[in-house]
N, C-alpha and C. Protein backbone atom coordinates (compact mmCIF):
# COMPACT_ATOMS: atom_id res chain seq x y z
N UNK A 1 -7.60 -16.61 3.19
CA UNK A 1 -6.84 -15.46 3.62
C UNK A 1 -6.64 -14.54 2.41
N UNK A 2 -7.21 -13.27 1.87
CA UNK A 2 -7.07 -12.41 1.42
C UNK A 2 -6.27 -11.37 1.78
N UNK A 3 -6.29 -10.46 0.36
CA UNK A 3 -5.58 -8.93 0.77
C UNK A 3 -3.85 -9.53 0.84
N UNK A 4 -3.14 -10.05 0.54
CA UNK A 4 -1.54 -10.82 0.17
C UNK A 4 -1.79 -10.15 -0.74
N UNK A 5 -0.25 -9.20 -0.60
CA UNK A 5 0.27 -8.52 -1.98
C UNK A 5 1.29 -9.74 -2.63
N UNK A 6 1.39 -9.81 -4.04
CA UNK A 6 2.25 -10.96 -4.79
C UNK A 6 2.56 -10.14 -5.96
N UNK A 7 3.35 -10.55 -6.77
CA UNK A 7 4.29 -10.04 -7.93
C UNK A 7 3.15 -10.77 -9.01
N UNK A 8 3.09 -10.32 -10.27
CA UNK A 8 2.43 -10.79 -11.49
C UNK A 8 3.28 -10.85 -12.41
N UNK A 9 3.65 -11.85 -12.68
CA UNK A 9 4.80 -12.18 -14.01
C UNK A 9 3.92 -11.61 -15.24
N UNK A 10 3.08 -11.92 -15.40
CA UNK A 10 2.33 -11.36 -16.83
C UNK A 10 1.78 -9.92 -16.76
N UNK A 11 1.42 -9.42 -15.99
CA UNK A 11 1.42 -7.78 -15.46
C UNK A 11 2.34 -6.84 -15.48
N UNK A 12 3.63 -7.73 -14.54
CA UNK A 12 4.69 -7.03 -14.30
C UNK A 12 4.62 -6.48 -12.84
N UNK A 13 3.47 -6.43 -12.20
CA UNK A 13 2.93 -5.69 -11.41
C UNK A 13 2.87 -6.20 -9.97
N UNK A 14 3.18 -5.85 -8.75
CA UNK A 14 2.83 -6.02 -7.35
C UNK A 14 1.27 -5.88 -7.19
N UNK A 15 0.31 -6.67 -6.65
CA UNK A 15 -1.25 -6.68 -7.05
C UNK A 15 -1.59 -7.36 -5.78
N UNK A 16 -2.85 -7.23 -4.89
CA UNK A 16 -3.48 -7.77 -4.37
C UNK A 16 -4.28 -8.60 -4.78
N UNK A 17 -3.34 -10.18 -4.54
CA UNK A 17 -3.71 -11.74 -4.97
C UNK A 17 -5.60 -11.65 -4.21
N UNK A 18 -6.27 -12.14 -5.08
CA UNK A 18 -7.67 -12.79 -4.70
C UNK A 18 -7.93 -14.05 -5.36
N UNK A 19 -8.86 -14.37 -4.14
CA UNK A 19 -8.72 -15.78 -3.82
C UNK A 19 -7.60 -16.34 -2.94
N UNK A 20 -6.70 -16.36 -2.50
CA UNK A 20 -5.78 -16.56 -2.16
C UNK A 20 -5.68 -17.56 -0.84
N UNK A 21 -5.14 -18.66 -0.76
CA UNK A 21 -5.38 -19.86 -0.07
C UNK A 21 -4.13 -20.81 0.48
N UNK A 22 -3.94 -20.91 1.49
CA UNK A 22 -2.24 -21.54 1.63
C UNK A 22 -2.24 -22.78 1.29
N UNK A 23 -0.39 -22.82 0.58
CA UNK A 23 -0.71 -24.38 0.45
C UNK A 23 0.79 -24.90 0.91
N UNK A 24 0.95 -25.94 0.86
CA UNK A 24 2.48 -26.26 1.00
C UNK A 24 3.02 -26.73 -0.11
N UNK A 25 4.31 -26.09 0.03
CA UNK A 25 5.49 -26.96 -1.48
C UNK A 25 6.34 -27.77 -0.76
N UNK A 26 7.17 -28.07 -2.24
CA UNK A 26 7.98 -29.09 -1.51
C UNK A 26 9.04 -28.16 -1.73
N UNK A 27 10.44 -28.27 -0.67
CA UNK A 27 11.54 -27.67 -0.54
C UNK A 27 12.07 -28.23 -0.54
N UNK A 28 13.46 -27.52 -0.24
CA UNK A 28 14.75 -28.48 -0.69
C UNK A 28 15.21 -29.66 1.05
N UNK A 29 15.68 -30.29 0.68
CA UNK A 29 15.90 -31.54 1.79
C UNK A 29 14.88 -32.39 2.09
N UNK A 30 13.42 -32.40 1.54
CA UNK A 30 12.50 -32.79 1.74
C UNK A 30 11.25 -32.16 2.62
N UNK A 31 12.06 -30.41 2.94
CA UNK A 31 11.05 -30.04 3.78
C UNK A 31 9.65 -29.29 3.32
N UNK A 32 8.75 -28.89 4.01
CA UNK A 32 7.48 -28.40 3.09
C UNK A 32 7.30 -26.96 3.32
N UNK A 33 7.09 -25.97 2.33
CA UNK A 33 7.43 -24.34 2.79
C UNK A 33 5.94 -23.84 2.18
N UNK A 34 5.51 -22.54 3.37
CA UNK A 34 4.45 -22.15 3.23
C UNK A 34 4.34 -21.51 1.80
N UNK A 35 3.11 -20.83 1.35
CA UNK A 35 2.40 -20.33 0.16
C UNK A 35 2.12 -20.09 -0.17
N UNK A 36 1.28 -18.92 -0.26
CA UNK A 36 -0.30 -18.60 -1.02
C UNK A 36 -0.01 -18.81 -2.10
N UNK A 37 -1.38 -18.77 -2.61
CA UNK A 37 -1.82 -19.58 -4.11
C UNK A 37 -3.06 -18.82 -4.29
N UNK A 38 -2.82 -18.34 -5.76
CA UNK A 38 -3.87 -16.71 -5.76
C UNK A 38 -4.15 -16.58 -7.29
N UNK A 39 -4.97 -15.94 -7.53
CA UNK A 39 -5.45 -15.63 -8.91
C UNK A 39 -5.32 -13.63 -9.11
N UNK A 40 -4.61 -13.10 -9.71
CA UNK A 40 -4.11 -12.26 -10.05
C UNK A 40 -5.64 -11.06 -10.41
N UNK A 41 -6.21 -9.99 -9.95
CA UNK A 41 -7.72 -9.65 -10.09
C UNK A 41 -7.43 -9.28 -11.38
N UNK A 42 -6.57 -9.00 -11.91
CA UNK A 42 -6.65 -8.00 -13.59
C UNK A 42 -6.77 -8.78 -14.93
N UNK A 43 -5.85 -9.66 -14.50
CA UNK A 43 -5.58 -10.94 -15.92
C UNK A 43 -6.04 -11.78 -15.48
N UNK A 44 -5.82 -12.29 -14.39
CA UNK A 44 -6.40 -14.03 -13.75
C UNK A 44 -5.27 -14.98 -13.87
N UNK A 45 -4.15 -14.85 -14.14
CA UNK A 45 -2.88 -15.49 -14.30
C UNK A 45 -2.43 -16.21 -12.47
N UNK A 46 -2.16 -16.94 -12.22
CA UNK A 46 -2.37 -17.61 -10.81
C UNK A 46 -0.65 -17.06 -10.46
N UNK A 47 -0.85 -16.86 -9.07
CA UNK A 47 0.11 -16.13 -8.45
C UNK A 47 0.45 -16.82 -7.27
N UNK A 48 2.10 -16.38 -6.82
CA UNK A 48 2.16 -17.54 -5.78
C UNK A 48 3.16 -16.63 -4.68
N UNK A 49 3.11 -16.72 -3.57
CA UNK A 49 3.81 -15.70 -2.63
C UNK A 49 4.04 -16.61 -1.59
N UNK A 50 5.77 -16.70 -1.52
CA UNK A 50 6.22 -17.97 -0.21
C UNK A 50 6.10 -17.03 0.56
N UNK A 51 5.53 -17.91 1.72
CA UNK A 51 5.68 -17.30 3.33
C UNK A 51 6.83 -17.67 4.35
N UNK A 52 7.21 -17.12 5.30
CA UNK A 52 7.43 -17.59 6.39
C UNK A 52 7.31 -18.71 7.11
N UNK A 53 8.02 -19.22 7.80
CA UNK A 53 8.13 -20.27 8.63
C UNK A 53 6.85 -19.89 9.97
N UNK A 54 6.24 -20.62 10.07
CA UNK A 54 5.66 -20.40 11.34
C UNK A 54 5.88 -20.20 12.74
N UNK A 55 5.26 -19.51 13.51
CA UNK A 55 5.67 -19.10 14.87
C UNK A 55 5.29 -19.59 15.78
């Protein structure tokens, strides 16, 4: 899933994550919260954008 806008800590910058691939974390109480997981196109610094609960 491409085209997820995400924040770049080393940029500073709001950027369209590529590569970008869901994953699950772990949350608090034991539950698991959505993710993308992305590589930043300018620096390559890996980027991460929680999602939503599913519908």
């Amino acid at each position: 899933m491409a085209g997820v806008e995400a924040y770049c800590v080393k940029c500073k910058a709001k950027r369209q994550m590529a590569d970008g691939k869901e994953v699950a974390m772990k949350g608090k109480g034991g539950v698991t919260r959505r993710a993308m997981k992305g590589k930043c196109p300018k620096c390559g610094t890996t980027m991460f954008r929680i999602m939503g609960a599913k519908k």
